[in-house]
Structure formats: C-alpha cells, structure tokens
PDB file of N, CA and C in Angstrom:
ATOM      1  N   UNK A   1      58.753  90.977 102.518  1.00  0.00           N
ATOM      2  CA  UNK A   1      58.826  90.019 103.615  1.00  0.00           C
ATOM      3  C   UNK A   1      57.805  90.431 104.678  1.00  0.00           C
ATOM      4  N   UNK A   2      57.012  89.059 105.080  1.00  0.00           N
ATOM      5  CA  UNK A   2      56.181  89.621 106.242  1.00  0.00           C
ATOM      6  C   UNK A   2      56.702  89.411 107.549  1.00  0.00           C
ATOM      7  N   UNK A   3      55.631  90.668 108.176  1.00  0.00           N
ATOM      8  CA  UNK A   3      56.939  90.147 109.900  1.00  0.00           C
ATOM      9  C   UNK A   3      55.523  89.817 110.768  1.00  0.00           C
ATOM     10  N   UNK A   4      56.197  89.256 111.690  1.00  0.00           N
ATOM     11  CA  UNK A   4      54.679  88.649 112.135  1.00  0.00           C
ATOM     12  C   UNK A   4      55.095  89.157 113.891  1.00  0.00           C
ATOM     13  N   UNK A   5      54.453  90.101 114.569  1.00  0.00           N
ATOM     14  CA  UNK A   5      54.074  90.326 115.895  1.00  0.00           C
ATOM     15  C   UNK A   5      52.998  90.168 116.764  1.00  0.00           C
ATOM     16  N   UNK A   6      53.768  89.722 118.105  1.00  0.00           N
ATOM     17  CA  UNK A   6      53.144  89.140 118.930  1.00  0.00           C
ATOM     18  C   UNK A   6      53.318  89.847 120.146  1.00  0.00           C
ATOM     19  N   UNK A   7      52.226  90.160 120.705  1.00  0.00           N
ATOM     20  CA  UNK A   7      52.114  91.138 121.652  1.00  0.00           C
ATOM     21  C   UNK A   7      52.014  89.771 123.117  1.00  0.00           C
ATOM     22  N   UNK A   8      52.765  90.655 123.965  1.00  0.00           N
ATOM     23  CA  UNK A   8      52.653  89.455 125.394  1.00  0.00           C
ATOM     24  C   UNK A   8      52.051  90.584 126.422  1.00  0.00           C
ATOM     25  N   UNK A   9      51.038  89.927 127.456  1.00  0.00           N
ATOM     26  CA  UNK A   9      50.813  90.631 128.510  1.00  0.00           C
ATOM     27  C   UNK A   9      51.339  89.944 129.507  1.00  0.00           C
ATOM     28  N   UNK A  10      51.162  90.662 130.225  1.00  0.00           N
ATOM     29  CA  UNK A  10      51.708  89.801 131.766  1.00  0.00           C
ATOM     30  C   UNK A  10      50.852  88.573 132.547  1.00  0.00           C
ATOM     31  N   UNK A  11      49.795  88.716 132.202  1.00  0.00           N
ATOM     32  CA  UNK A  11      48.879  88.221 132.491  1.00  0.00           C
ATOM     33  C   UNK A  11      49.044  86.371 131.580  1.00  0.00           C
ATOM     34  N   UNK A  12      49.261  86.819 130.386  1.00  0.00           N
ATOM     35  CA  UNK A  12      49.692  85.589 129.417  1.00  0.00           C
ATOM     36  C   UNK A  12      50.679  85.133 129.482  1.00  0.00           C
ATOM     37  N   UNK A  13      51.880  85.865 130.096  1.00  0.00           N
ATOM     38  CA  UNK A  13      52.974  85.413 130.159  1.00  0.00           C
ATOM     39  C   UNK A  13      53.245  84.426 131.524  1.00  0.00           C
ATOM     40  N   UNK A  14      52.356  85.097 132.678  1.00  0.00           N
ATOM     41  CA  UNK A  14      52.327  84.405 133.834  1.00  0.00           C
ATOM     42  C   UNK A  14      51.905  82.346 133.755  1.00  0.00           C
ATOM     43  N   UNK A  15      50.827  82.919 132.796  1.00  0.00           N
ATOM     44  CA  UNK A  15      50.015  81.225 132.447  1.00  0.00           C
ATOM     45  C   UNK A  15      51.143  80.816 131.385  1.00  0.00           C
ATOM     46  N   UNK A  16      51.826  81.033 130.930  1.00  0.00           N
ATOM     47  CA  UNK A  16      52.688  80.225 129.998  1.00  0.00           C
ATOM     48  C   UNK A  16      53.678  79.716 131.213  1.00  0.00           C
ATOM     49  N   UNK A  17      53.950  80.474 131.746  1.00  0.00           N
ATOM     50  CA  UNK A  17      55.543  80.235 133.135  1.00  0.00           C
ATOM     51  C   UNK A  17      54.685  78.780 133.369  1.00  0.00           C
ATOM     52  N   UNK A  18      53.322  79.008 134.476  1.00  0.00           N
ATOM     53  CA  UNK A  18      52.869  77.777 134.907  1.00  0.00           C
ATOM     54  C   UNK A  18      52.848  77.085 133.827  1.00  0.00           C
ATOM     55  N   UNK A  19      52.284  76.529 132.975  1.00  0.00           N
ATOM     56  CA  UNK A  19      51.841  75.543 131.669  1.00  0.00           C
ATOM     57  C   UNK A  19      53.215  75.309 132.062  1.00  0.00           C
ATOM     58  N   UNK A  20      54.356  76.002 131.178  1.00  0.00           N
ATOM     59  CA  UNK A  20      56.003  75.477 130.576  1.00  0.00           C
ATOM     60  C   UNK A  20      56.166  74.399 132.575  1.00  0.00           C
ATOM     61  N   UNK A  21      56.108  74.734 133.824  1.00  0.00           N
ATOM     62  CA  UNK A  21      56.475  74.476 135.062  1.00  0.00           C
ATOM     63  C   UNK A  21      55.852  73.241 135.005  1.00  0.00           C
ATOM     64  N   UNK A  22      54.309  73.191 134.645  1.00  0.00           N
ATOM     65  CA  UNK A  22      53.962  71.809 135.068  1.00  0.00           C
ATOM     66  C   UNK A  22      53.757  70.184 134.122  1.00  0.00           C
ATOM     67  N   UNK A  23      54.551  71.101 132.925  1.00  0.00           N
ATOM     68  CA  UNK A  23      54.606  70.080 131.609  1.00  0.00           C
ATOM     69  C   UNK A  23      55.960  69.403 132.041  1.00  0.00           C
ATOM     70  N   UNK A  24      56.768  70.051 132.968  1.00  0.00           N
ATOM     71  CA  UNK A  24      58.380  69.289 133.307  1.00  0.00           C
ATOM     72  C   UNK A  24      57.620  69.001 134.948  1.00  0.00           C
ATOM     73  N   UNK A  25      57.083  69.178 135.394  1.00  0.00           N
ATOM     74  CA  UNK A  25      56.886  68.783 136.803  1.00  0.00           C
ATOM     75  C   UNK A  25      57.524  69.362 138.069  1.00  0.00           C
ATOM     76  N   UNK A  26      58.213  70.785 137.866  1.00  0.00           N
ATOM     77  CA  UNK A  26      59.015  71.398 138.658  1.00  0.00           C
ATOM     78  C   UNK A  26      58.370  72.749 139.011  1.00  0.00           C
ATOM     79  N   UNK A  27      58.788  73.018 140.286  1.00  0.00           N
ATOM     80  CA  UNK A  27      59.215  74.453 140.488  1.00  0.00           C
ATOM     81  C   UNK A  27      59.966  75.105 139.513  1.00  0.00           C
ATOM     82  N   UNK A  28      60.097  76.685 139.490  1.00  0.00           N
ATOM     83  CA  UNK A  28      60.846  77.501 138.975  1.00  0.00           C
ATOM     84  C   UNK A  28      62.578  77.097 139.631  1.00  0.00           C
ATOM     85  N   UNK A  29      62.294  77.260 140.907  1.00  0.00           N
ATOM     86  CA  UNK A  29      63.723  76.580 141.966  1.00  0.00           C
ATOM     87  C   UNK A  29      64.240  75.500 141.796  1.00  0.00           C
ATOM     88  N   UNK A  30      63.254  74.311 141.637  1.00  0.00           N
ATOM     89  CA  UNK A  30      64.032  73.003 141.299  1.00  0.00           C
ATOM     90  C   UNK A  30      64.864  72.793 139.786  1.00  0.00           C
ATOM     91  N   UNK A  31      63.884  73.996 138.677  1.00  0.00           N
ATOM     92  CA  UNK A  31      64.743  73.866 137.649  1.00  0.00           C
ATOM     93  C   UNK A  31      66.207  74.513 137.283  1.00  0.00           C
ATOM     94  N   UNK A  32      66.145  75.836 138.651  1.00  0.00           N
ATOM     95  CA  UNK A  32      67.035  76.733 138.587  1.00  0.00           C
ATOM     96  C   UNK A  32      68.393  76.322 138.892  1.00  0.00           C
ATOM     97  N   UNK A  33      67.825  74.933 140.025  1.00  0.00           N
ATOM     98  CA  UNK A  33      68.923  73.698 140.741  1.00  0.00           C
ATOM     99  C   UNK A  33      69.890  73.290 139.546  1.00  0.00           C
ATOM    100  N   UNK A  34      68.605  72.375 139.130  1.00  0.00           N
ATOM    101  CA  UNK A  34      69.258  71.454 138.111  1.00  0.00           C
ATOM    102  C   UNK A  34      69.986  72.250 137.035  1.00  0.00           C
ATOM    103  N   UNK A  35      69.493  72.995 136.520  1.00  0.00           N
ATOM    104  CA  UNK A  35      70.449  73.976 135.211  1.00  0.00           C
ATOM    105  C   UNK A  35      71.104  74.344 136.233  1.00  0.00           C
ATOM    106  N   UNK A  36      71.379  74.683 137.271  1.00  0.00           N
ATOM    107  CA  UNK A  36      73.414  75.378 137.792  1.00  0.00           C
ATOM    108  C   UNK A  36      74.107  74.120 137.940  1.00  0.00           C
ATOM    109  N   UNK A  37      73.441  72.679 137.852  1.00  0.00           N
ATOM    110  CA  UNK A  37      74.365  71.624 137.676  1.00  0.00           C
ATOM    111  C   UNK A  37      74.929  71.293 136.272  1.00  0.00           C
ATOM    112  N   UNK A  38      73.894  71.592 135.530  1.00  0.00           N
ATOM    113  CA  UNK A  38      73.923  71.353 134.291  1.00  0.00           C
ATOM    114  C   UNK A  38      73.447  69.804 134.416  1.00  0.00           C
ATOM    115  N   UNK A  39      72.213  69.529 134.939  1.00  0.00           N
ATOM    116  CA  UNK A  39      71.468  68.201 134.770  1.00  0.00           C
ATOM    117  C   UNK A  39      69.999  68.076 134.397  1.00  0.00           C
ATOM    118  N   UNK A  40      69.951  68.980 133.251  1.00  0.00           N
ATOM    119  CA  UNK A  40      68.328  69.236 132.624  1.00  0.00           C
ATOM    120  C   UNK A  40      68.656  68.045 131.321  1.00  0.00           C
ATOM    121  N   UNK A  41      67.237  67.242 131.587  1.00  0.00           N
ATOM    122  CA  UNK A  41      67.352  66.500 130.413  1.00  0.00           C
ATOM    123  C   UNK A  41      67.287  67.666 128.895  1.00  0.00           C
ATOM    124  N   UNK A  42      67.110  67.202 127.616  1.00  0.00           N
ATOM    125  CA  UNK A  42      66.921  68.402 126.471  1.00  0.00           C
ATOM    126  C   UNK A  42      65.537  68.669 126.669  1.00  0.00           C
ATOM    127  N   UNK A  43      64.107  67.737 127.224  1.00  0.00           N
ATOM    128  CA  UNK A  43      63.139  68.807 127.190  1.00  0.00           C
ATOM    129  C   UNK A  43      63.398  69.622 128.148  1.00  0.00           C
ATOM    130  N   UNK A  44      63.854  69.121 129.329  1.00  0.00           N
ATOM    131  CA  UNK A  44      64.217  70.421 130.728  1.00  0.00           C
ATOM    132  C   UNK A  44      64.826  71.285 130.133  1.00  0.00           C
ATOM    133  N   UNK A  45      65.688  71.439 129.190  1.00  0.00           N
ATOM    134  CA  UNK A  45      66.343  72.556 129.016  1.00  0.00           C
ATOM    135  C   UNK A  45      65.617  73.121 127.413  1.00  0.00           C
ATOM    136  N   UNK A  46      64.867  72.445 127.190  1.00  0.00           N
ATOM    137  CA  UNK A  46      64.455  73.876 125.978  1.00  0.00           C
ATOM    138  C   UNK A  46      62.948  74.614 126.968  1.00  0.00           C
ATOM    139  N   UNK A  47      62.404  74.089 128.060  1.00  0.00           N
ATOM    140  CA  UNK A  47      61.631  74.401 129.133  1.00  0.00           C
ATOM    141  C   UNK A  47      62.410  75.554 130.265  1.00  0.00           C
ATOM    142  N   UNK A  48      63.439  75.576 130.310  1.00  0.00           N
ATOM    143  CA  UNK A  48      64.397  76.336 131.004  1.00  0.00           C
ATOM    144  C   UNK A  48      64.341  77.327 130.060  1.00  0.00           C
ATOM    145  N   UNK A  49      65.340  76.966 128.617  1.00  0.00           N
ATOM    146  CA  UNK A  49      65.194  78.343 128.036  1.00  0.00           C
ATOM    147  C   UNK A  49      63.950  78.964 127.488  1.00  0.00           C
ATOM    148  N   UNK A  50      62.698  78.615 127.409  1.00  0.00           N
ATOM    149  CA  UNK A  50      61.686  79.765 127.133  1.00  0.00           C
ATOM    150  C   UNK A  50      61.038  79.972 128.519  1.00  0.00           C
ATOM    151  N   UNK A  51      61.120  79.679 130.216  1.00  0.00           N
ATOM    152  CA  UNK A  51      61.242  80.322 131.430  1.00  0.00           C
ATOM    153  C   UNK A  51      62.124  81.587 131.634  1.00  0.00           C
ATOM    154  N   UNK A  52      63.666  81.391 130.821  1.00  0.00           N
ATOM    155  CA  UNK A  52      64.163  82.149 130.913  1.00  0.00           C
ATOM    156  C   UNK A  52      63.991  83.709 129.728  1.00  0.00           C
ATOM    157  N   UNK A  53      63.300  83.130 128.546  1.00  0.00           N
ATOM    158  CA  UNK A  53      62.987  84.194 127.836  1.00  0.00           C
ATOM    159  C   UNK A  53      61.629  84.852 128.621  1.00  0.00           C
ATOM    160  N   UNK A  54      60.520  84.355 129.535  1.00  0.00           N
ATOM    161  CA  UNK A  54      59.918  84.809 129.978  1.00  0.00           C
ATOM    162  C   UNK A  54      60.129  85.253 131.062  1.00  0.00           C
ATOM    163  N   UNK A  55      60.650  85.308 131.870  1.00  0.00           N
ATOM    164  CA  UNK A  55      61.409  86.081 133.382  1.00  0.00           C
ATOM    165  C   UNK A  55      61.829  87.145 132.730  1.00  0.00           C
ATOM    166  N   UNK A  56      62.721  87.528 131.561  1.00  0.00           N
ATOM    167  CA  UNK A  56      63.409  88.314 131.077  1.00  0.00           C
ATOM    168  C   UNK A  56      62.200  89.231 130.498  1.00  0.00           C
ATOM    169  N   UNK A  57      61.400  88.949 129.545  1.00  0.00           N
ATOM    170  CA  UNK A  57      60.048  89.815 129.375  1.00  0.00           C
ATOM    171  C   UNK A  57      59.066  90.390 130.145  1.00  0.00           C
ATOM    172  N   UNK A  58      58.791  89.561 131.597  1.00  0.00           N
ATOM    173  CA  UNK A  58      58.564  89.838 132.814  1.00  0.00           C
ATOM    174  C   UNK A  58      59.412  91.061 133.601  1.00  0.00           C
ATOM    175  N   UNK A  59      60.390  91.150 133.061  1.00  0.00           N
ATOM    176  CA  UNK A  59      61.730  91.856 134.135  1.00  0.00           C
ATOM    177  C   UNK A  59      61.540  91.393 135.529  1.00  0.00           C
ATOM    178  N   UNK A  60      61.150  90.021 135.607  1.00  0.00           N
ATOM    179  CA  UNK A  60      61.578  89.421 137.384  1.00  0.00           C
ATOM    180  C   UNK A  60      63.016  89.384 137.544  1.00  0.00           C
ATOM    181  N   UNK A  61      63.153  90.054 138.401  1.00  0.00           N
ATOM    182  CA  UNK A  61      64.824  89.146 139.264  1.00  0.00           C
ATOM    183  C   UNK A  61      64.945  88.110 139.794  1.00  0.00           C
TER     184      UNK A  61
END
C-alpha cells in the first residue's frame, strides 16, 4: 500500500485559510458566528471544517 505525504508550511497554510475565507465570502469571525448557531449552509460548513483542520495545524487559539 502506498501512503502519500504532504508536508504543510505555515506560509501555505496561511494562503489556504484566505482562499477557503474568500470562496464563502466571510471573515474567520463571521463564520465562527454562524457555526455556534449552527447556520452554515453545507458548503459553509465543509469550509468551516478544513479552517478548522487548519487553525489546528497552525496551533492558533
């Protein structure tokens, strides 16, 4: 079986945050809003969850 790795810098990870932010049209905050309502359409929220896999690879608080 092959495994396939992918190395992230911070630098790449930063330009993915923006790209994923301005393909939904939001702030990081406005989306953070709407997901504690639970009012992300399904692209808002598969856009939420790879923000949130990248904050987490980032280690931002």
């Amino acid at each position: 079986m092959t495994v396939t790795v992918e190395v992230a810098t911070e630098s790449g990870l930063r330009r993915r945050r923006k790209k994923v932010l301005d393909r939904v049209g939001m702030t990081f905050e406005q989306m953070s809003e709407l997901a504690t309502t639970y009012s992300l359409t399904s692209e808002e929220l598969l856009a939420w969850d790879e923000l949130k896999a990248i904050q987490f690879l980032l280690d931002d608080k």
